[in-house]
N, C-alpha and C. Protein backbone atom coordinates (compact mmCIF):
# COMPACT_ATOMS: atom_id res chain seq x y z
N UNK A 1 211.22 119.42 300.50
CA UNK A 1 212.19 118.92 299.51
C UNK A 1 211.60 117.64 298.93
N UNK A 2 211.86 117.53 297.51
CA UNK A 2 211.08 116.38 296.96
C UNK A 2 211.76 114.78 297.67
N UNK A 3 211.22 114.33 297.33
CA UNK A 3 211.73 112.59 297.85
C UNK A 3 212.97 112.24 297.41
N UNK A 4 212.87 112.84 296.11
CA UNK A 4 214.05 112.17 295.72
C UNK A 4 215.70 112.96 295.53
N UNK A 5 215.46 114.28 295.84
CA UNK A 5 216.58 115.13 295.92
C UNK A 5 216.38 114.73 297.67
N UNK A 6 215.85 114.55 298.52
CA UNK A 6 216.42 114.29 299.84
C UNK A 6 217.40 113.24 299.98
N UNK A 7 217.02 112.34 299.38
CA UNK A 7 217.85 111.09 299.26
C UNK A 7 219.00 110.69 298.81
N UNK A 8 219.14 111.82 297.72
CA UNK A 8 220.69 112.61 296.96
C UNK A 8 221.43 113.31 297.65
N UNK A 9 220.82 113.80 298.37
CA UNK A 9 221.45 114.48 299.75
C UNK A 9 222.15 113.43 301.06
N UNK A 10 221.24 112.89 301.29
CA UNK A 10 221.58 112.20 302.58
C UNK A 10 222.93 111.18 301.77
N UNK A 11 222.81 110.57 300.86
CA UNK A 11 223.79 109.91 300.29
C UNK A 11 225.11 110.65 300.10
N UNK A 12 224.59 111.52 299.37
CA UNK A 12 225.87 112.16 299.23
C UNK A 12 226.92 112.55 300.88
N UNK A 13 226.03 112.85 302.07
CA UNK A 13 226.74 112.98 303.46
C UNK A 13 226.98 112.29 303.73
N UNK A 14 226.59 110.46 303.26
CA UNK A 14 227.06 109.24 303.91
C UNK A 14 228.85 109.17 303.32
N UNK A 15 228.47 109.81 301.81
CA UNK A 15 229.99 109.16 301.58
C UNK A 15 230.98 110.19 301.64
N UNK A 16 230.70 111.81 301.80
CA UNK A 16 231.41 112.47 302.55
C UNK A 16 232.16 112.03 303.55
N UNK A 17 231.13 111.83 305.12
CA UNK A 17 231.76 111.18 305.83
C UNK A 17 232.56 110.09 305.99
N UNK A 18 232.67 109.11 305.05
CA UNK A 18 233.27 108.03 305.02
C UNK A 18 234.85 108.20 304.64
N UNK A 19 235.02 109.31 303.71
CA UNK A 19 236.13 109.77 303.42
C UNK A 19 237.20 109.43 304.25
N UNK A 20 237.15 110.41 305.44
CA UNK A 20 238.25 110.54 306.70
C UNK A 20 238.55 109.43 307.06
N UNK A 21 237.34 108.22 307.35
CA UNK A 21 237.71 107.35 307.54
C UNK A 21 238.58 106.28 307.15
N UNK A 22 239.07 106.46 305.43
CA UNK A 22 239.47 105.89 304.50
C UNK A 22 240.90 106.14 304.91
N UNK A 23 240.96 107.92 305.08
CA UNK A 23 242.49 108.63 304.59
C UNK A 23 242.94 108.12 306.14
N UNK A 24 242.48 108.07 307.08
CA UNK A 24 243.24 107.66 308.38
C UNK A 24 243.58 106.89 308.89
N UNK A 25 243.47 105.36 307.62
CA UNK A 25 243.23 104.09 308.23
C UNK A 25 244.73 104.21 307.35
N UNK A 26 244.67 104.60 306.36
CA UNK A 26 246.13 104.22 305.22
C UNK A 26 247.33 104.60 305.95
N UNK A 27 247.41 105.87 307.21
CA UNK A 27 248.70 105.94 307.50
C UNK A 27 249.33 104.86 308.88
N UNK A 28 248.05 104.33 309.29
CA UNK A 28 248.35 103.36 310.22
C UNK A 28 248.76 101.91 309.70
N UNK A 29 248.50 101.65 308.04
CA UNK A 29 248.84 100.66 307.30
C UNK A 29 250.30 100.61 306.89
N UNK A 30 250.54 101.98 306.26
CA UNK A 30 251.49 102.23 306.11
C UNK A 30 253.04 102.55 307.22
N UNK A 31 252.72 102.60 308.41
CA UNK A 31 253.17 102.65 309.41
C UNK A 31 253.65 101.52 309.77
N UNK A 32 252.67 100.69 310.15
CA UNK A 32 252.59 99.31 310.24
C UNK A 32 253.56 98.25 309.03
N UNK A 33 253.33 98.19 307.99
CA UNK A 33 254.69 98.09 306.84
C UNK A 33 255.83 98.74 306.80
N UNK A 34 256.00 99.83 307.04
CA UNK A 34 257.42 100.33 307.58
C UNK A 34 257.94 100.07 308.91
N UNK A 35 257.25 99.46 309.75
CA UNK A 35 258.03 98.94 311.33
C UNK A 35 258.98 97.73 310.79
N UNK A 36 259.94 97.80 311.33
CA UNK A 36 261.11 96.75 311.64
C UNK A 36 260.64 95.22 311.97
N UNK A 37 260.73 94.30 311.25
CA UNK A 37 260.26 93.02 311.81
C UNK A 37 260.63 92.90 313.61
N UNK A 38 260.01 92.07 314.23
CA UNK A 38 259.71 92.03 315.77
C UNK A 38 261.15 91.44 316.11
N UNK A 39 261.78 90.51 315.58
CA UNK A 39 262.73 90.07 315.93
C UNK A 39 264.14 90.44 315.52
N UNK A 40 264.08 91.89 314.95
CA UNK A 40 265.35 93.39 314.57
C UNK A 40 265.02 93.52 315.44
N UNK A 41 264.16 94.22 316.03
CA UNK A 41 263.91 95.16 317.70
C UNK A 41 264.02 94.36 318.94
N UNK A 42 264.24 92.88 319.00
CA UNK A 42 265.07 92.70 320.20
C UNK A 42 266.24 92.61 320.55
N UNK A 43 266.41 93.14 321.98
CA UNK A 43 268.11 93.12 322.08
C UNK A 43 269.00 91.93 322.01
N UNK A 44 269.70 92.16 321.22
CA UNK A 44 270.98 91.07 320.72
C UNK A 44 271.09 91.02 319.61
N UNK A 45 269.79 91.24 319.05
CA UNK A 45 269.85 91.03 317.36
C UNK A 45 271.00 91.82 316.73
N UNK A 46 271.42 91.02 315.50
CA UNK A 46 272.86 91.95 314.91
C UNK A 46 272.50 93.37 314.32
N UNK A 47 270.61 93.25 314.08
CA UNK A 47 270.84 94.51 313.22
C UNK A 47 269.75 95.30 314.05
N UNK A 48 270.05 96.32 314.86
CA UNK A 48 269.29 97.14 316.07
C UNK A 48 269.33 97.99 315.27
N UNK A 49 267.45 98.49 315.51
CA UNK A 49 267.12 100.04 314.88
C UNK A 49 268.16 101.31 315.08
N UNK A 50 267.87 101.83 313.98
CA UNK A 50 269.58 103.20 314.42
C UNK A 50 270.44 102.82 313.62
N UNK A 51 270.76 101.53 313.32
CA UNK A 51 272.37 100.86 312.68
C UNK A 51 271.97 100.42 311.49
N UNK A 52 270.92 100.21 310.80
CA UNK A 52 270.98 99.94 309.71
C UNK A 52 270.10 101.21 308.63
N UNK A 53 270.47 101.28 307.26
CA UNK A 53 269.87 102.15 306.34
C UNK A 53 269.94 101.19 305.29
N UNK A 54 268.67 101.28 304.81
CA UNK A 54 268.49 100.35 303.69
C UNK A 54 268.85 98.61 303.80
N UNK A 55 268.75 98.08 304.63
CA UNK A 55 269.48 96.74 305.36
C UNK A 55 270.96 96.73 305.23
N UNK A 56 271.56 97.51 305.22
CA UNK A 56 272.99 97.85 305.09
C UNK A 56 273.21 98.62 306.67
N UNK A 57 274.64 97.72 307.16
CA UNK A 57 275.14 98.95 308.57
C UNK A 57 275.29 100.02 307.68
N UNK A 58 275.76 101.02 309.28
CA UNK A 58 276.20 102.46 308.85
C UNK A 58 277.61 102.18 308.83
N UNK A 59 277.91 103.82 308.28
CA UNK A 59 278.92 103.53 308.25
C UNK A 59 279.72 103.80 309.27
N UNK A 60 280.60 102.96 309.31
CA UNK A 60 281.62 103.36 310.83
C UNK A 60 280.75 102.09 312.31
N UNK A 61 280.36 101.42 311.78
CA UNK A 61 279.39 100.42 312.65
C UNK A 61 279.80 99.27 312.74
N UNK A 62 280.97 98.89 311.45
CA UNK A 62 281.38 97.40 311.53
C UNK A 62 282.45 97.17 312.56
N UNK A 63 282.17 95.40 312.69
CA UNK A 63 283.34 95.47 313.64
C UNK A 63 284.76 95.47 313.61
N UNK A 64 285.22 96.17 315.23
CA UNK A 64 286.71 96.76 314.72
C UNK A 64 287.53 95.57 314.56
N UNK A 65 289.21 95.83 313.80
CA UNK A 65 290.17 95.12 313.03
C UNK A 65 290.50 94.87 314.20
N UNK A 66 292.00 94.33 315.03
CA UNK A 66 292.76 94.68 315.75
C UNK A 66 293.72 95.69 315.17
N UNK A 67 294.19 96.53 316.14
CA UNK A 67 295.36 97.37 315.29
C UNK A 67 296.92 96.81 315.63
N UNK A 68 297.50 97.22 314.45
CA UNK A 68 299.19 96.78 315.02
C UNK A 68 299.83 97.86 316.21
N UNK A 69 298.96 98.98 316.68
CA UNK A 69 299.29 99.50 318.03
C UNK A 69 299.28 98.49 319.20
N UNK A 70 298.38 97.24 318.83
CA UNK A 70 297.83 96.46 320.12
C UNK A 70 299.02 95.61 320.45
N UNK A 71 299.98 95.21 319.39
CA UNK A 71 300.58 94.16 319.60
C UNK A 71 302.02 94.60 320.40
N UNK A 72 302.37 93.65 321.12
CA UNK A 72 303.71 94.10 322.31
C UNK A 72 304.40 92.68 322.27
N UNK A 73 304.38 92.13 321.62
CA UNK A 73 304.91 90.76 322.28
C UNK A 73 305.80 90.86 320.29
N UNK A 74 307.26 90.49 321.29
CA UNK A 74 308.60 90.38 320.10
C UNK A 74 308.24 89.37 319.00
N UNK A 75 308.18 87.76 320.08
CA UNK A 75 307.59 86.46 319.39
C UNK A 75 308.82 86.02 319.45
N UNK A 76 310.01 86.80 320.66
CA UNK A 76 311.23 85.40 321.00
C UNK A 76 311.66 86.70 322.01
N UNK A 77 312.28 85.79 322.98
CA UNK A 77 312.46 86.38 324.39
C UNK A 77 313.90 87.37 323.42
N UNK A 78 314.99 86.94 323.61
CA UNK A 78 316.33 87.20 323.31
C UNK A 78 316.15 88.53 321.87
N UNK A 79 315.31 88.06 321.31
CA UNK A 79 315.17 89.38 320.26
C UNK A 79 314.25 90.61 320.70
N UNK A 80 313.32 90.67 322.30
CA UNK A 80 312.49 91.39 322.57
C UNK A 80 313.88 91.93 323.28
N UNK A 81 314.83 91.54 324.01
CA UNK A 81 315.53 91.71 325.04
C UNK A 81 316.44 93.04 324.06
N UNK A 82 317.13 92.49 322.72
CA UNK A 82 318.06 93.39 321.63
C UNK A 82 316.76 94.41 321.73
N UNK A 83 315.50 94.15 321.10
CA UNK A 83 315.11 94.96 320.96
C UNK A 83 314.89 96.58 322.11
N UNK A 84 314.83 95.83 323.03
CA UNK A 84 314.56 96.62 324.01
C UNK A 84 316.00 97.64 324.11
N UNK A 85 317.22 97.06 323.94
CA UNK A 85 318.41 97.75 324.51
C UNK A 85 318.71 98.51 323.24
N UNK A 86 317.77 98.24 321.87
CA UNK A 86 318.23 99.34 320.61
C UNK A 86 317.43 100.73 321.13
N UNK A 87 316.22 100.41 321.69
CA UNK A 87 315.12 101.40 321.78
C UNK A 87 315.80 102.55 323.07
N UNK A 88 316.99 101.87 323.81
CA UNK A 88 317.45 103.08 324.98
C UNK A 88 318.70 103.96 324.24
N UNK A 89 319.24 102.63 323.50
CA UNK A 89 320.34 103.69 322.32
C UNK A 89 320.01 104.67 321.63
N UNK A 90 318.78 104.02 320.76
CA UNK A 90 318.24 105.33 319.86
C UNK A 90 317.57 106.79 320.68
N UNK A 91 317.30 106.40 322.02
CA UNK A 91 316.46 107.80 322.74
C UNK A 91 317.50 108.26 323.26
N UNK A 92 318.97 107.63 323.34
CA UNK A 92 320.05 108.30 324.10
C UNK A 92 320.86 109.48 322.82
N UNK A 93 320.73 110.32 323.15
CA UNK A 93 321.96 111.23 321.64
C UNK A 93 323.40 111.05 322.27
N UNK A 94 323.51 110.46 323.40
CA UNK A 94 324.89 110.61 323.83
C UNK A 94 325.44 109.22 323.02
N UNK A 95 324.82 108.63 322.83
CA UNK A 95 325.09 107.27 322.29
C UNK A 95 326.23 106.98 321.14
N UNK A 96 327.41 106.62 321.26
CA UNK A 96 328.40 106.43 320.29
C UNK A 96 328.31 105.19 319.34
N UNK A 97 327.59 105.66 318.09
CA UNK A 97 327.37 104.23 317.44
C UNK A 97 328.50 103.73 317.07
N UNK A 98 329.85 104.44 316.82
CA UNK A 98 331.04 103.82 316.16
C UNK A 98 331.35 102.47 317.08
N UNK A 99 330.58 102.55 318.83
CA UNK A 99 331.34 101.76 319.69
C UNK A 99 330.28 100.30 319.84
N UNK A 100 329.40 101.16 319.69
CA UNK A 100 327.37 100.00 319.82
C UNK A 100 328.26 99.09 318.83
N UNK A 101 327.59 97.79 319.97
CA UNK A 101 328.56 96.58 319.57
C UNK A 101 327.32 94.96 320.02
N UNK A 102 325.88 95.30 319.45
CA UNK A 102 325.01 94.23 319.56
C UNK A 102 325.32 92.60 319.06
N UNK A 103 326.05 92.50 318.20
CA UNK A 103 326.76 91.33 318.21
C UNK A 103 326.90 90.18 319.15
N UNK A 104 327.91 91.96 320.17
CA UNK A 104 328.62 91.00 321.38
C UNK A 104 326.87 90.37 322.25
N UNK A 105 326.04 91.35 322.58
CA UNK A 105 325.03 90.96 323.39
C UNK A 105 324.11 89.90 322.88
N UNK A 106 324.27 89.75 321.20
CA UNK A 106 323.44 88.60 321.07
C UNK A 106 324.09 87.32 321.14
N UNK A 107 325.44 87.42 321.25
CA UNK A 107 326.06 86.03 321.43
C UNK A 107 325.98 85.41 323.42
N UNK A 108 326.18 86.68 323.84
CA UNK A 108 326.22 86.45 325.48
C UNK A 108 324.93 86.14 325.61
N UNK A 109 323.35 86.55 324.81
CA UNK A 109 322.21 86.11 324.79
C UNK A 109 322.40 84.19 324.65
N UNK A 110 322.65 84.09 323.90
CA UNK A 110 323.00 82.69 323.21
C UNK A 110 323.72 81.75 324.16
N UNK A 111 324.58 82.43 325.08
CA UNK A 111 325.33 81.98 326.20
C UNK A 111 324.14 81.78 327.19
N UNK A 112 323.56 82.71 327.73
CA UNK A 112 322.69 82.76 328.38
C UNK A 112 321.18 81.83 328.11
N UNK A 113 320.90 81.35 326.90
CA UNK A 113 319.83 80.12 326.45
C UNK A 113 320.68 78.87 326.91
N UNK A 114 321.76 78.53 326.54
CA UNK A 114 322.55 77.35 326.94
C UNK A 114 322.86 76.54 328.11
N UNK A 115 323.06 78.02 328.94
CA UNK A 115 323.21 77.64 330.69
C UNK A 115 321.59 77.31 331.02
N UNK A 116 320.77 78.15 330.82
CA UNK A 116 319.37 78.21 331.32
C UNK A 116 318.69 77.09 330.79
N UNK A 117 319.15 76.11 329.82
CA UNK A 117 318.11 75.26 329.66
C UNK A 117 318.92 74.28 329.27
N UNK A 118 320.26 74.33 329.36
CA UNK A 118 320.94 72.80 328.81
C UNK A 118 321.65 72.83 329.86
N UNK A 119 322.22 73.61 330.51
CA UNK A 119 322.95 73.41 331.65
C UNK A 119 322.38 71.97 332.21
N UNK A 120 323.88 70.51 332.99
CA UNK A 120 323.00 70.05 333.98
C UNK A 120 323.99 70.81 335.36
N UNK A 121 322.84 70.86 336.46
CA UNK A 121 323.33 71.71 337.68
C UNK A 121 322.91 70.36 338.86
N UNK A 122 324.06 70.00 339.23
CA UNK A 122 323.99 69.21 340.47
C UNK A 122 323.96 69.77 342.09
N UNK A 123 323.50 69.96 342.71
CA UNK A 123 323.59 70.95 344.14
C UNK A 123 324.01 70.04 345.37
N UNK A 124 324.59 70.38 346.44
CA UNK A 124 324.47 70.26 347.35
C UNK A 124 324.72 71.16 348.63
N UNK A 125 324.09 71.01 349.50
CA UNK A 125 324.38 72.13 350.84
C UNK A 125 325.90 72.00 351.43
N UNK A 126 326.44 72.90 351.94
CA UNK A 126 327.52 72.64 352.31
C UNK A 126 327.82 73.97 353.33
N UNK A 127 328.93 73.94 354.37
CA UNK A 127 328.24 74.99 355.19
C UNK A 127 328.45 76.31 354.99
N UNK A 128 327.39 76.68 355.01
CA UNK A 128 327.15 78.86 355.20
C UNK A 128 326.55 78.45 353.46
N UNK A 129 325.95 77.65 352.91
CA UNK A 129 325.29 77.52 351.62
C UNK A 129 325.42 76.51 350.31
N UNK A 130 325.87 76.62 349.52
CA UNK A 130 325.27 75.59 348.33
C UNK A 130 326.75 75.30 347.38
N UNK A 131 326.99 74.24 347.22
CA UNK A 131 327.67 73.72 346.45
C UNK A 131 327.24 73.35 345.23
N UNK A 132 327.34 73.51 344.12
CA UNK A 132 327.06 73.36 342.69
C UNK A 132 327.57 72.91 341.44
N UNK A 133 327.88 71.81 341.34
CA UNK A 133 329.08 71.37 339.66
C UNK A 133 327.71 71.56 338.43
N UNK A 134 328.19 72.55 337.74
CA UNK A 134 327.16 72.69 336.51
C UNK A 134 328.37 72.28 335.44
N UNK A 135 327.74 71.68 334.40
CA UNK A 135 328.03 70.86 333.46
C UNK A 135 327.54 71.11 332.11
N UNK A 136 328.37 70.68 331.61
CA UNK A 136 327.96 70.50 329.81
C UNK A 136 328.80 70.00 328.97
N UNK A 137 328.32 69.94 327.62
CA UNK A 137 329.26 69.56 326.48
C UNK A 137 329.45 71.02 325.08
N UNK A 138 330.29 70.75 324.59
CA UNK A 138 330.21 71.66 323.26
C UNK A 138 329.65 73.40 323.51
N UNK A 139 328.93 73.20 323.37
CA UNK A 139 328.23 74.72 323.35
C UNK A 139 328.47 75.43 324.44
N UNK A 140 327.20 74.03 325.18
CA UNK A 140 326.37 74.38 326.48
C UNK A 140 328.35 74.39 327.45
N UNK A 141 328.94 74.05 327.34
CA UNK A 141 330.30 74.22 328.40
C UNK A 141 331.01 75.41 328.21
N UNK A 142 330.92 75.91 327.04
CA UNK A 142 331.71 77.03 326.48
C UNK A 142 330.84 77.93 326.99
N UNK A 143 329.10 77.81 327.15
CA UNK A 143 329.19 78.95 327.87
C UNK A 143 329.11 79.32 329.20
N UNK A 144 329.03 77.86 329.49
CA UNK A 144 329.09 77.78 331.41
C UNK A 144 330.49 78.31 332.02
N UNK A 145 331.24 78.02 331.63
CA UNK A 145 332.89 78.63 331.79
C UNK A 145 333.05 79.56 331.21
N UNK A 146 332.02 80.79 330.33
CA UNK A 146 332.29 82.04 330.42
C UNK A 146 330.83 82.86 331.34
N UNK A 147 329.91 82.23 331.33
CA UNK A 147 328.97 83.15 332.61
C UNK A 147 329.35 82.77 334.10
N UNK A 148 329.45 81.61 334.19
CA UNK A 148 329.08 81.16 335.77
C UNK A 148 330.33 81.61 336.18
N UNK A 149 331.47 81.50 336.31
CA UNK A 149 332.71 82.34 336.98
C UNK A 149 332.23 83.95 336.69
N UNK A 150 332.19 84.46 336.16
CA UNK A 150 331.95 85.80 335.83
C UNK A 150 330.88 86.01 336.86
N UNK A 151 329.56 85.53 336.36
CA UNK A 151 328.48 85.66 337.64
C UNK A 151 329.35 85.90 339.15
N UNK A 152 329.91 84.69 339.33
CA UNK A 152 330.67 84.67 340.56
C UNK A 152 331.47 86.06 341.37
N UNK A 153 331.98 86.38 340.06
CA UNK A 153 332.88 87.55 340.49
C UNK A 153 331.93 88.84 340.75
N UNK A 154 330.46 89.00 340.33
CA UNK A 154 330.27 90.07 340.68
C UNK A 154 329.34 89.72 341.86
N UNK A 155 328.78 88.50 342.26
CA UNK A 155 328.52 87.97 343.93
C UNK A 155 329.33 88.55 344.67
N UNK A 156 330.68 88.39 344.52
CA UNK A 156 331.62 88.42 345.51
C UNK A 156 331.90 89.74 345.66
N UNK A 157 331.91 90.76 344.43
CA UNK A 157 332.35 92.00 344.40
C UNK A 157 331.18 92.72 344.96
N UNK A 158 329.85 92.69 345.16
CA UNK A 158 329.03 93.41 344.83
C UNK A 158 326.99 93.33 345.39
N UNK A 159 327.21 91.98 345.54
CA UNK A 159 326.26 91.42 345.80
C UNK A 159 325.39 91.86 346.70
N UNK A 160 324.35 92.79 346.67
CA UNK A 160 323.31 93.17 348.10
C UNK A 160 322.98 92.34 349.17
N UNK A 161 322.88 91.12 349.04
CA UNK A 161 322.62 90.26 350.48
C UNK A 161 324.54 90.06 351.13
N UNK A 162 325.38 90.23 350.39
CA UNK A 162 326.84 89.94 351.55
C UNK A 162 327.19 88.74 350.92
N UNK A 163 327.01 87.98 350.15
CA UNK A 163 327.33 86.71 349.61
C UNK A 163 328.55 86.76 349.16
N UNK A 164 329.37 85.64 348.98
CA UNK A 164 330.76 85.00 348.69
C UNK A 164 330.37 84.31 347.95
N UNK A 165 331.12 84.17 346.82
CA UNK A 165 331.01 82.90 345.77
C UNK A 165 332.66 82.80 344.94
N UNK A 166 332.52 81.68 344.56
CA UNK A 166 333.56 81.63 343.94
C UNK A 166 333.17 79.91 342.22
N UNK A 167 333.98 80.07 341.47
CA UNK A 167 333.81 79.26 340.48
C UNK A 167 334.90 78.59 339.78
N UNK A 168 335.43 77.61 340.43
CA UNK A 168 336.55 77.15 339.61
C UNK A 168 336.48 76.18 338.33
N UNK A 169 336.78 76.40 337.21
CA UNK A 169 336.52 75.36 336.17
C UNK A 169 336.96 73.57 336.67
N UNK A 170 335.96 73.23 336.05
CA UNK A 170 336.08 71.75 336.36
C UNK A 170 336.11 71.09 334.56
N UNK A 171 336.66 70.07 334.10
CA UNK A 171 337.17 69.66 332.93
C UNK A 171 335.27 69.71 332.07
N UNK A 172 334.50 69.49 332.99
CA UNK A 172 333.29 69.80 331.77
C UNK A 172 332.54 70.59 332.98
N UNK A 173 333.13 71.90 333.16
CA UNK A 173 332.09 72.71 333.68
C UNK A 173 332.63 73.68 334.88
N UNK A 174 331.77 73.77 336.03
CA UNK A 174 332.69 75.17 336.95
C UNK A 174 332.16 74.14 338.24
N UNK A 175 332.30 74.45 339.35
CA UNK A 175 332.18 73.93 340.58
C UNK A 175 331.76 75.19 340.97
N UNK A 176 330.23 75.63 341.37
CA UNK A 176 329.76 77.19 341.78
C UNK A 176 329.42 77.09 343.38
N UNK A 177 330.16 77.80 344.04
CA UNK A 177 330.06 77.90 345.65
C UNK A 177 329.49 79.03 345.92
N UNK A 178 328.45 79.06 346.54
CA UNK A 178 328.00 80.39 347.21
C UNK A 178 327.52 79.61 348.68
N UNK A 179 327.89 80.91 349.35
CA UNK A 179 328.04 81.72 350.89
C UNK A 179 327.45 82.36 351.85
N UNK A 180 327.57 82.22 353.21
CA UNK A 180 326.98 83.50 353.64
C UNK A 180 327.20 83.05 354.92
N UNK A 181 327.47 84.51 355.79
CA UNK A 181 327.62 84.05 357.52
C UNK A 181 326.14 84.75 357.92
N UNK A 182 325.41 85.09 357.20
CA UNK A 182 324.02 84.58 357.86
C UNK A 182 323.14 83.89 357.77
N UNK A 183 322.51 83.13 358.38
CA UNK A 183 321.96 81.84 358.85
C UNK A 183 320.58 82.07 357.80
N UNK A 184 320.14 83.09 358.18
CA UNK A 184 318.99 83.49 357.32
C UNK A 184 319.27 83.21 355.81
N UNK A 185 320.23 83.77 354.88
CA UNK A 185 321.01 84.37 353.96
C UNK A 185 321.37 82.77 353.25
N UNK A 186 321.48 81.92 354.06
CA UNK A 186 322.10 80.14 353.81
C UNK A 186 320.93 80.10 353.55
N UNK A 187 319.76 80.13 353.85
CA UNK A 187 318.36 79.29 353.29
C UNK A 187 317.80 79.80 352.06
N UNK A 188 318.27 81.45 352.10
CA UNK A 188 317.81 82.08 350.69
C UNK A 188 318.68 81.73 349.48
N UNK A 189 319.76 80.95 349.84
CA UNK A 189 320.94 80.61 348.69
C UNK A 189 320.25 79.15 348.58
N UNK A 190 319.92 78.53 349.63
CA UNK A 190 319.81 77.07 349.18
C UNK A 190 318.18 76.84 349.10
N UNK A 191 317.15 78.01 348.86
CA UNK A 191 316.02 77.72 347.90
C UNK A 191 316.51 78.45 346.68
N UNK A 192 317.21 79.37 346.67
CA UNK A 192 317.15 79.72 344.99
C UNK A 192 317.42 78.71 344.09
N UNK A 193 318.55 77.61 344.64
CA UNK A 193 319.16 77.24 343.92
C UNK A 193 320.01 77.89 342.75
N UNK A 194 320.22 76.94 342.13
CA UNK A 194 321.59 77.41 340.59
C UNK A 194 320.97 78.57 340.22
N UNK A 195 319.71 78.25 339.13
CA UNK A 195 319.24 78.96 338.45
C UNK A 195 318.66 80.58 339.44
N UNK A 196 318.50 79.85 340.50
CA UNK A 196 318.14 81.84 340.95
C UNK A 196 319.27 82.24 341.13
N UNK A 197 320.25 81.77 341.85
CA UNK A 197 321.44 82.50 342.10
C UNK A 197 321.64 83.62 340.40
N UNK A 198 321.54 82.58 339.57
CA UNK A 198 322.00 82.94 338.72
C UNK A 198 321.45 84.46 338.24
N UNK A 199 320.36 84.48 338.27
CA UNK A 199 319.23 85.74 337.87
C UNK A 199 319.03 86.46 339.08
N UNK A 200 319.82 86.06 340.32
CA UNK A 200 319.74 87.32 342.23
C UNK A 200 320.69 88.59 341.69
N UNK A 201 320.06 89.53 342.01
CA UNK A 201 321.32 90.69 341.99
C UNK A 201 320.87 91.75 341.07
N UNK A 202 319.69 91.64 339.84
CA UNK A 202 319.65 92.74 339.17
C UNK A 202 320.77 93.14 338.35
N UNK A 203 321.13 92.23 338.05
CA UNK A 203 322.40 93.38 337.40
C UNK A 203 322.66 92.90 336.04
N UNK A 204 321.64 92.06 335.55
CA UNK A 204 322.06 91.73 333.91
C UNK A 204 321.26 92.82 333.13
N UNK A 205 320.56 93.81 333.62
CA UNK A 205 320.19 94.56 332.32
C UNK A 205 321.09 95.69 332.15
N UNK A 206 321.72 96.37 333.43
CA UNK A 206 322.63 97.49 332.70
C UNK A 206 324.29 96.65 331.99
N UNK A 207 324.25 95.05 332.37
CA UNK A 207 325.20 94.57 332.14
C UNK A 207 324.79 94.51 330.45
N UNK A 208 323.99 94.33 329.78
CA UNK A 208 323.45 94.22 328.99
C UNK A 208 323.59 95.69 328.20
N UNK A 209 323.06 96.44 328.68
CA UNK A 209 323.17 97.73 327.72
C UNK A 209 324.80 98.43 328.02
N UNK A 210 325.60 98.09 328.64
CA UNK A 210 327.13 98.26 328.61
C UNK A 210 327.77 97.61 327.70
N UNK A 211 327.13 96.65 327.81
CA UNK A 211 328.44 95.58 326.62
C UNK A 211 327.46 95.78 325.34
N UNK A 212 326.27 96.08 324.85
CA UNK A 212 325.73 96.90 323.78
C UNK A 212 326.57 97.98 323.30
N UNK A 213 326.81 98.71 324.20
CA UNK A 213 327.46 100.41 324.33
C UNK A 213 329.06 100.03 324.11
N UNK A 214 329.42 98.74 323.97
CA UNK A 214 330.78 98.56 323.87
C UNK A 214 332.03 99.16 324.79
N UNK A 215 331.05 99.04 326.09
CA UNK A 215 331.89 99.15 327.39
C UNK A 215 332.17 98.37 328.22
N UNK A 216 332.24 97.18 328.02
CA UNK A 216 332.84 96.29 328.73
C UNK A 216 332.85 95.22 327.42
N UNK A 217 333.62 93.88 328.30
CA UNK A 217 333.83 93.06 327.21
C UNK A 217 332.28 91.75 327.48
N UNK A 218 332.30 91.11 327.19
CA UNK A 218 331.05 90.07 327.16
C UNK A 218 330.66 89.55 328.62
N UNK A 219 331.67 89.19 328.87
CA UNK A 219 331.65 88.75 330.15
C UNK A 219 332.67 89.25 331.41
């Protein structure tokens, strides 16, 4: 072969071969420019491979609202309390609305804020349990002289531990006596004090949805 067609030859196989080398370097370039900056791919980062398209989340990826399923709380004791005793009316069909009488329960509510936090309650021990002059003016008396005797009467009628009580009005308030001929029974009256006596017994929630139901009177 002449000199100079060999040389046309061998050239021409140099840059043949070089080819492949060209086309195989571009997809590792290109690879390399499409990877995720280093600091997307560590964990914590807000935007983790998978969750984003086009630097945009997906959809359905943002974060959740709260829902108004979550919320349970009334945002006042006395209106969670109505609320609660509308929600046994409405699931009851026996329920006579001509007689449903919430009125009465939000005023005995109202009675019930007065004693519990304006009441003043003076104590002393006395024997078989606790002597008590609770007090007030205006409101707070009007409603101490319609719960605290009442309370009384269903101690005495009814009471699971055996207790005696009694409540005679005093010119601003009741004189509350509670009882007991067991020894044990005297120490559980004279840590409750006023205010537990007042809430011992269980019995203000069906008292509550009765006088709702307009079966009894308030007190």
């Amino acid at each position: 072969m002449p000199p100079f067609v060999r040389g046309c030859a061998i050239a021409a196989a140099l840059t043949i071969a070089a080819i492949p080398l060209s086309i195989g370097a571009a997809p590792a370039q290109d690879s390399q420019a499409g990877s995720p900056p280093m600091d997307q791919m560590m964990p914590g980062h807000d935007h983790m491979p998978g969750m984003m398209h086009h630097g945009q989340p997906m959809t359905g990826m943002s974060d959740p609202q709260p829902s108004l399923v979550d919320a349970t709380q009334p945002g006042q004791a006395a209106y969670g309390a109505i609320q609660e005793i509308v929600r046994i009316l409405e699931a009851d069909p026996k329920t006579d609305w001509s007689k449903v009488n919430l009125e009465a329960l939000r005023q005995h509510l109202i009675d019930m804020n007065e004693v519990t936090l304006k009441a003043k309650a003076s104590a002393k021990p006395v024997d078989g349990g606790l002597e008590i002059a609770v007090t007030g003016d205006e409101r707070t008396l009007e409603a101490i002289q319609r719960m605290v005797p009442a309370h009384a009467r269903v101690i005495e009628r009814k009471h699971p531990h055996g207790w005696s009580a009694k409540a005679p009005t005093l010119p601003d308030g009741v004189l509350f006596t509670v009882t007991s001929s067991d020894p044990k029974e005297v120490q559980h009256i004279r840590g409750l004090d006023f205010i537990g006596i007042m809430v011992s017994g269980h019995h203000h929630q069906w008292h509550h949805l009765a006088m709702a139901r307009g079966e009894m009177m308030m007190h």
